[in-house]
PDB file of N, CA and C in Angstrom:
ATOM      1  N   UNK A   1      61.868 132.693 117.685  1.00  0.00           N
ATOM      2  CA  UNK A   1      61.895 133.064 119.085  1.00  0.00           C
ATOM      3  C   UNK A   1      63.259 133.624 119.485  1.00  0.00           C
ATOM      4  N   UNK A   2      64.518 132.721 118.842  1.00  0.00           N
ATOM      5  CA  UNK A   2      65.907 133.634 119.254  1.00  0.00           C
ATOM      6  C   UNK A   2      65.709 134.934 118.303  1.00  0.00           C
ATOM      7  N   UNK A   3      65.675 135.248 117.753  1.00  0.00           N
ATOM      8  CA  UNK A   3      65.318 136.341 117.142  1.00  0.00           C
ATOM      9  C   UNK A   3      64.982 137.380 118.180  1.00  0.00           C
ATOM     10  N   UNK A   4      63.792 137.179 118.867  1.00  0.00           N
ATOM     11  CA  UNK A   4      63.436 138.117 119.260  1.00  0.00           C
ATOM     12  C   UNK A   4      63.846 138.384 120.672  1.00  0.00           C
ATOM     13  N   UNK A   5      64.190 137.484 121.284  1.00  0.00           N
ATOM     14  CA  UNK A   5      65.449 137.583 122.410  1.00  0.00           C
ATOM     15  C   UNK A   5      66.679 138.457 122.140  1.00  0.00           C
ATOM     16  N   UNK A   6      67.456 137.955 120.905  1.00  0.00           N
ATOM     17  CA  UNK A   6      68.194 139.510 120.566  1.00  0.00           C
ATOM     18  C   UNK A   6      67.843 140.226 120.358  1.00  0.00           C
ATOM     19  N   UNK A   7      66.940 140.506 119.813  1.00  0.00           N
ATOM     20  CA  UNK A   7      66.183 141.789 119.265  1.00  0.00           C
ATOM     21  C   UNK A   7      66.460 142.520 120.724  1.00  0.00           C
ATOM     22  N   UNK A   8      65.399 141.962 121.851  1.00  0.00           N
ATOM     23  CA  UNK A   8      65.260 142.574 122.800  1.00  0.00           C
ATOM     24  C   UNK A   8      66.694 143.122 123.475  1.00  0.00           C
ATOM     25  N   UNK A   9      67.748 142.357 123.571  1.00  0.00           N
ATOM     26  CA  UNK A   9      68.642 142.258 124.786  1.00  0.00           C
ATOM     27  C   UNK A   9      69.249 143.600 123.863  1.00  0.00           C
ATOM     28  N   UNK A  10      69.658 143.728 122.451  1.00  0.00           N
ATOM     29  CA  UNK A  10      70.310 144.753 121.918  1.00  0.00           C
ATOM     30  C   UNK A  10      69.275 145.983 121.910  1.00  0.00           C
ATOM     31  N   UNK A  11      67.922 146.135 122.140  1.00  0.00           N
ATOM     32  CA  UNK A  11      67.659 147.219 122.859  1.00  0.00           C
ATOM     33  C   UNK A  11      67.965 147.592 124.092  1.00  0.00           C
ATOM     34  N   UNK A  12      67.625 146.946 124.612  1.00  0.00           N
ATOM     35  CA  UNK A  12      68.211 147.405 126.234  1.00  0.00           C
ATOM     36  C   UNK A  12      69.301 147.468 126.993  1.00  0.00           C
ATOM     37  N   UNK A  13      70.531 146.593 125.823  1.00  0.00           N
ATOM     38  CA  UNK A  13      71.910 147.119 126.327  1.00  0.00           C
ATOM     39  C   UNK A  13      72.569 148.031 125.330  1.00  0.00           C
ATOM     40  N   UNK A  14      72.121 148.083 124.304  1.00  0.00           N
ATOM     41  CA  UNK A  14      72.578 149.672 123.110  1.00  0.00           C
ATOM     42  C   UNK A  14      71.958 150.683 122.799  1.00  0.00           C
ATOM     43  N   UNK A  15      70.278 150.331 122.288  1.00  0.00           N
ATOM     44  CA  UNK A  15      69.576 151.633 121.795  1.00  0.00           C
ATOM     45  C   UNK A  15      69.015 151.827 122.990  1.00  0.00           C
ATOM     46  N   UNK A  16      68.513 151.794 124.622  1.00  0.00           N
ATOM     47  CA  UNK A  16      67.891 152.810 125.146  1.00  0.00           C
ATOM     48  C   UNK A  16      68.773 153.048 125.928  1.00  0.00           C
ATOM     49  N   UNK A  17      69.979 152.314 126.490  1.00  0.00           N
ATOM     50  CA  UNK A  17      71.037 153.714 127.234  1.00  0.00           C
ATOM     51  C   UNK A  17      71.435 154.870 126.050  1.00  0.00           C
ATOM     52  N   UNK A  18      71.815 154.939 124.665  1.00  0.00           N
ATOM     53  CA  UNK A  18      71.649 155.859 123.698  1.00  0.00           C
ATOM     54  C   UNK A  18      71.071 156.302 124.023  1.00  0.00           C
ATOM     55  N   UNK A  19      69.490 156.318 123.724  1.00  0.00           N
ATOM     56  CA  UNK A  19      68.384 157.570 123.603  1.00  0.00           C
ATOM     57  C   UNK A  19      68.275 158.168 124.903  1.00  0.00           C
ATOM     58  N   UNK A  20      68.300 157.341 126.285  1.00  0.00           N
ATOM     59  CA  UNK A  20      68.160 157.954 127.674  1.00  0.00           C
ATOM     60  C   UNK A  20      70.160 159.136 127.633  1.00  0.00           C
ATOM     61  N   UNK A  21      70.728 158.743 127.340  1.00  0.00           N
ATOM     62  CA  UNK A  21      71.801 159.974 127.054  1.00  0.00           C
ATOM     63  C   UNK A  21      71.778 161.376 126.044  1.00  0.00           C
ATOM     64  N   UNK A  22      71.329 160.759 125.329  1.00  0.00           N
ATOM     65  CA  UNK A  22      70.687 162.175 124.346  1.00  0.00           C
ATOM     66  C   UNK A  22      69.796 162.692 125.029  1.00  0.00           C
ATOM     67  N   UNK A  23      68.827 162.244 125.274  1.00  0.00           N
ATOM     68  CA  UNK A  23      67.613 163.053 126.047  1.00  0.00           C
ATOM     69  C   UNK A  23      68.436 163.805 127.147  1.00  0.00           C
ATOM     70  N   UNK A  24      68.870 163.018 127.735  1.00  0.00           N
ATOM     71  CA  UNK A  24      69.722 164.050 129.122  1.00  0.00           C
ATOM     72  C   UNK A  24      70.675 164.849 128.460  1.00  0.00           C
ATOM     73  N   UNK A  25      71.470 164.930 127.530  1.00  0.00           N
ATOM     74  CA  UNK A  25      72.051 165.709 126.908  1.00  0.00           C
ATOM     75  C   UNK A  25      70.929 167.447 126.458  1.00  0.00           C
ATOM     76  N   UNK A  26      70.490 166.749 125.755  1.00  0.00           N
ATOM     77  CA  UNK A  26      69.202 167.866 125.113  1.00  0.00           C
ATOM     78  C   UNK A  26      68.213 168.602 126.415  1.00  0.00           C
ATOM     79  N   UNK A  27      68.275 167.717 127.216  1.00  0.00           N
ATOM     80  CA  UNK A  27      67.047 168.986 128.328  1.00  0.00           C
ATOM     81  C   UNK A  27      68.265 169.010 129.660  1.00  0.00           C
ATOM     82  N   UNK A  28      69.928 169.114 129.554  1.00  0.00           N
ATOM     83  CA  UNK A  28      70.723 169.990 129.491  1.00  0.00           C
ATOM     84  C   UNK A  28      70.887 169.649 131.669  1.00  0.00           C
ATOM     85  N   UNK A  29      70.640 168.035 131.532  1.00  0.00           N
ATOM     86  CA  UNK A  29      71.187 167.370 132.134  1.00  0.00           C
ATOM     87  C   UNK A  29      72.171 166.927 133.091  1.00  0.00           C
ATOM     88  N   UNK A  30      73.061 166.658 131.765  1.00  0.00           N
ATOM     89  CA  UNK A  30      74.721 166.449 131.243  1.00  0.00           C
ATOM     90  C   UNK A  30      74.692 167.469 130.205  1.00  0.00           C
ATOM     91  N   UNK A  31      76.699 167.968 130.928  1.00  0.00           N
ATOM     92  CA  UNK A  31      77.075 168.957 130.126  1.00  0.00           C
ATOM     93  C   UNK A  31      78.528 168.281 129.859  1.00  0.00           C
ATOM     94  N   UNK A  32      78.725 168.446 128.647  1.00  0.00           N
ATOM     95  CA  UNK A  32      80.308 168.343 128.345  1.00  0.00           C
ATOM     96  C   UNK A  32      80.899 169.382 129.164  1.00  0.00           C
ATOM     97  N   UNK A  33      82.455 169.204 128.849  1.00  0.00           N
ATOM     98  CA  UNK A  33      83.233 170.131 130.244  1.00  0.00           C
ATOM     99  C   UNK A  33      84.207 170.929 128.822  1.00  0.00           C
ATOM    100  N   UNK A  34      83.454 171.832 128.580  1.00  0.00           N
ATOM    101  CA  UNK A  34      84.462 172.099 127.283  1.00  0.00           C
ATOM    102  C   UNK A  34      84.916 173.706 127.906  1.00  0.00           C
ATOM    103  N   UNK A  35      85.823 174.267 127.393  1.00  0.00           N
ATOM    104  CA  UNK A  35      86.436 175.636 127.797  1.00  0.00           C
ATOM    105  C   UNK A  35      87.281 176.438 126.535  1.00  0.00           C
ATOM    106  N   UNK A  36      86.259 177.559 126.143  1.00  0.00           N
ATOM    107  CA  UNK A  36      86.502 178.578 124.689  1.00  0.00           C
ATOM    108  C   UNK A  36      86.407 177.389 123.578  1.00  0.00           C
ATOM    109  N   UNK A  37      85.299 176.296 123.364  1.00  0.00           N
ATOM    110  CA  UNK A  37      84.828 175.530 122.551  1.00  0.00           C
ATOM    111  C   UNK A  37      85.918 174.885 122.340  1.00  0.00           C
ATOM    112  N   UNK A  38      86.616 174.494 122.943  1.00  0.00           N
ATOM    113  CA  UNK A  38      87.934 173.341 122.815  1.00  0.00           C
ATOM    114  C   UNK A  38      87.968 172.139 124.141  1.00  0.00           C
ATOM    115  N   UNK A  39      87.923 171.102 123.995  1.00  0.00           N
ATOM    116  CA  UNK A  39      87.823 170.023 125.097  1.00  0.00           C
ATOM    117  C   UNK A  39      89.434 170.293 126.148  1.00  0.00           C
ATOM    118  N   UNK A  40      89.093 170.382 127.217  1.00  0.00           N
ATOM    119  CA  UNK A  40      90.585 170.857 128.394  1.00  0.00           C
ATOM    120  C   UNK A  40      91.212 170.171 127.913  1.00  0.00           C
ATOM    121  N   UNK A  41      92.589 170.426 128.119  1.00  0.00           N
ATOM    122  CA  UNK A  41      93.877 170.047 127.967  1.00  0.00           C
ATOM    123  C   UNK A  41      93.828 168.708 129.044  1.00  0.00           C
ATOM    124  N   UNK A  42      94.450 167.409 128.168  1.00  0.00           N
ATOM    125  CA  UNK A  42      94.286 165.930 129.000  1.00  0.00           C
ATOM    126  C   UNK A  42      93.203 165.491 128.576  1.00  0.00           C
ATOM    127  N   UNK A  43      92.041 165.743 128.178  1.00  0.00           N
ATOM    128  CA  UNK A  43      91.096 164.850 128.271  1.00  0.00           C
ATOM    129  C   UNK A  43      90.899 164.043 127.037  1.00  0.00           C
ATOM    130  N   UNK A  44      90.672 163.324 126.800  1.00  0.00           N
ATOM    131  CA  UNK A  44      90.204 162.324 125.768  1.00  0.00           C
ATOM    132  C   UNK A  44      89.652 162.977 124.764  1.00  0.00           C
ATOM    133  N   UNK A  45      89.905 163.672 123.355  1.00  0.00           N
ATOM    134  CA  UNK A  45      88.872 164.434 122.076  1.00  0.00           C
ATOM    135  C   UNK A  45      87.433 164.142 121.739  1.00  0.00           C
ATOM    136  N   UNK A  46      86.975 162.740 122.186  1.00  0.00           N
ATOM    137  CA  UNK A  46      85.953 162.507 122.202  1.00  0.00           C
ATOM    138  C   UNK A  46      85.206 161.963 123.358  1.00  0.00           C
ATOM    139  N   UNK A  47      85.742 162.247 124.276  1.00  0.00           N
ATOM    140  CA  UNK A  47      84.947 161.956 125.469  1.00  0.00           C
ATOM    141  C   UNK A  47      85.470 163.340 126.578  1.00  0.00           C
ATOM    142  N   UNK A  48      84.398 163.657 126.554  1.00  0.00           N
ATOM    143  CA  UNK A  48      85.032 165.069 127.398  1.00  0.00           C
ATOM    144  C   UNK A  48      84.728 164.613 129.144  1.00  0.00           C
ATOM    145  N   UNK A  49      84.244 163.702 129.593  1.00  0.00           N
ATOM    146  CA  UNK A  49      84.285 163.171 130.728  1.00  0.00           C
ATOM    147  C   UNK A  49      85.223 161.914 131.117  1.00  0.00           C
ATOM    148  N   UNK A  50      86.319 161.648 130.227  1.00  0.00           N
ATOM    149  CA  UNK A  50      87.119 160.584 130.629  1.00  0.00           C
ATOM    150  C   UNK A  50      87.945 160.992 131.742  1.00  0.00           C
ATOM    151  N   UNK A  51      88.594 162.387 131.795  1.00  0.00           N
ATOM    152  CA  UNK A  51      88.967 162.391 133.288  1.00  0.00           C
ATOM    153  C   UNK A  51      88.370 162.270 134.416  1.00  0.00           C
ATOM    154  N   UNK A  52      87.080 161.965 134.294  1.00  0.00           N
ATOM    155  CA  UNK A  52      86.259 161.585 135.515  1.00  0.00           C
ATOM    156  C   UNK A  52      86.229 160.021 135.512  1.00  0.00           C
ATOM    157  N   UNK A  53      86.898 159.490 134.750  1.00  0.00           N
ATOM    158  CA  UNK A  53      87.017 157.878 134.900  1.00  0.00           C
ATOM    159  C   UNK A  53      88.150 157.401 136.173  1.00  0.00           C
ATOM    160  N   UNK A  54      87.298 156.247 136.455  1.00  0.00           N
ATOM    161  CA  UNK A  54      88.182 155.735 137.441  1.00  0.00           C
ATOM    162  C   UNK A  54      89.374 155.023 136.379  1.00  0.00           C
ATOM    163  N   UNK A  55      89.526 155.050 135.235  1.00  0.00           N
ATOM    164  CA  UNK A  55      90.555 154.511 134.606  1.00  0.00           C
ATOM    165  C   UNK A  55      91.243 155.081 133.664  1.00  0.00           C
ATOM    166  N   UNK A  56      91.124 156.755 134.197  1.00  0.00           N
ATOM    167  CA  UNK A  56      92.193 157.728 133.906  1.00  0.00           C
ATOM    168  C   UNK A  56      93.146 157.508 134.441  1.00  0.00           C
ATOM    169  N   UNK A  57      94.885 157.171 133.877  1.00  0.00           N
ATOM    170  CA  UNK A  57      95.827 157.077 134.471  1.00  0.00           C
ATOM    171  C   UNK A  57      96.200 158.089 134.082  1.00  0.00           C
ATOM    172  N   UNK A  58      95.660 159.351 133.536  1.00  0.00           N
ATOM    173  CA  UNK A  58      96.939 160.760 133.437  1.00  0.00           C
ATOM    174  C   UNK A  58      96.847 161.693 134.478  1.00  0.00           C
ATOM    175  N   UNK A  59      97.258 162.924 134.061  1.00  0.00           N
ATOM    176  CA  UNK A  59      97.093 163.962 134.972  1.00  0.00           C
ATOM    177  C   UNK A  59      95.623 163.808 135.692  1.00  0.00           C
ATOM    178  N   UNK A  60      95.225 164.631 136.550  1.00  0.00           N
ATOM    179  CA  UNK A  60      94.377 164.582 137.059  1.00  0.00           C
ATOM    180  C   UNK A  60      93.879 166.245 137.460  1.00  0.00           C
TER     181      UNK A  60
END
């Protein structure tokens, strides 16, 4: 029975916010903020929306 209590809780707090972001990614949703295929100057290399964080302390 615990088994399947994790089972569950690690779907619904890892694999379906995943798949609900890809999907919005793919039918073009959400867009990365990229400019001449390079992520802007300041932003995080792998998160191209971290300057939209409330816990960006850089430039702005």
């Amino acid at each position: 029975m615990m088994e399947l209590v994790i089972a569950a809780v690690l779907l619904l707090f890892f694999v379906f916010p995943l798949f609900g972001g890809v999907l919005a990614f793919v039918s073009g949703a959400i867009r990365p903020r990229f400019h001449g295929g390079k992520v802007l100057s300041g932003w995080h290399p792998l998160n191209p929306y971290y300057k939209l964080s409330p816990y960006h302390f850089g430039k702005r």
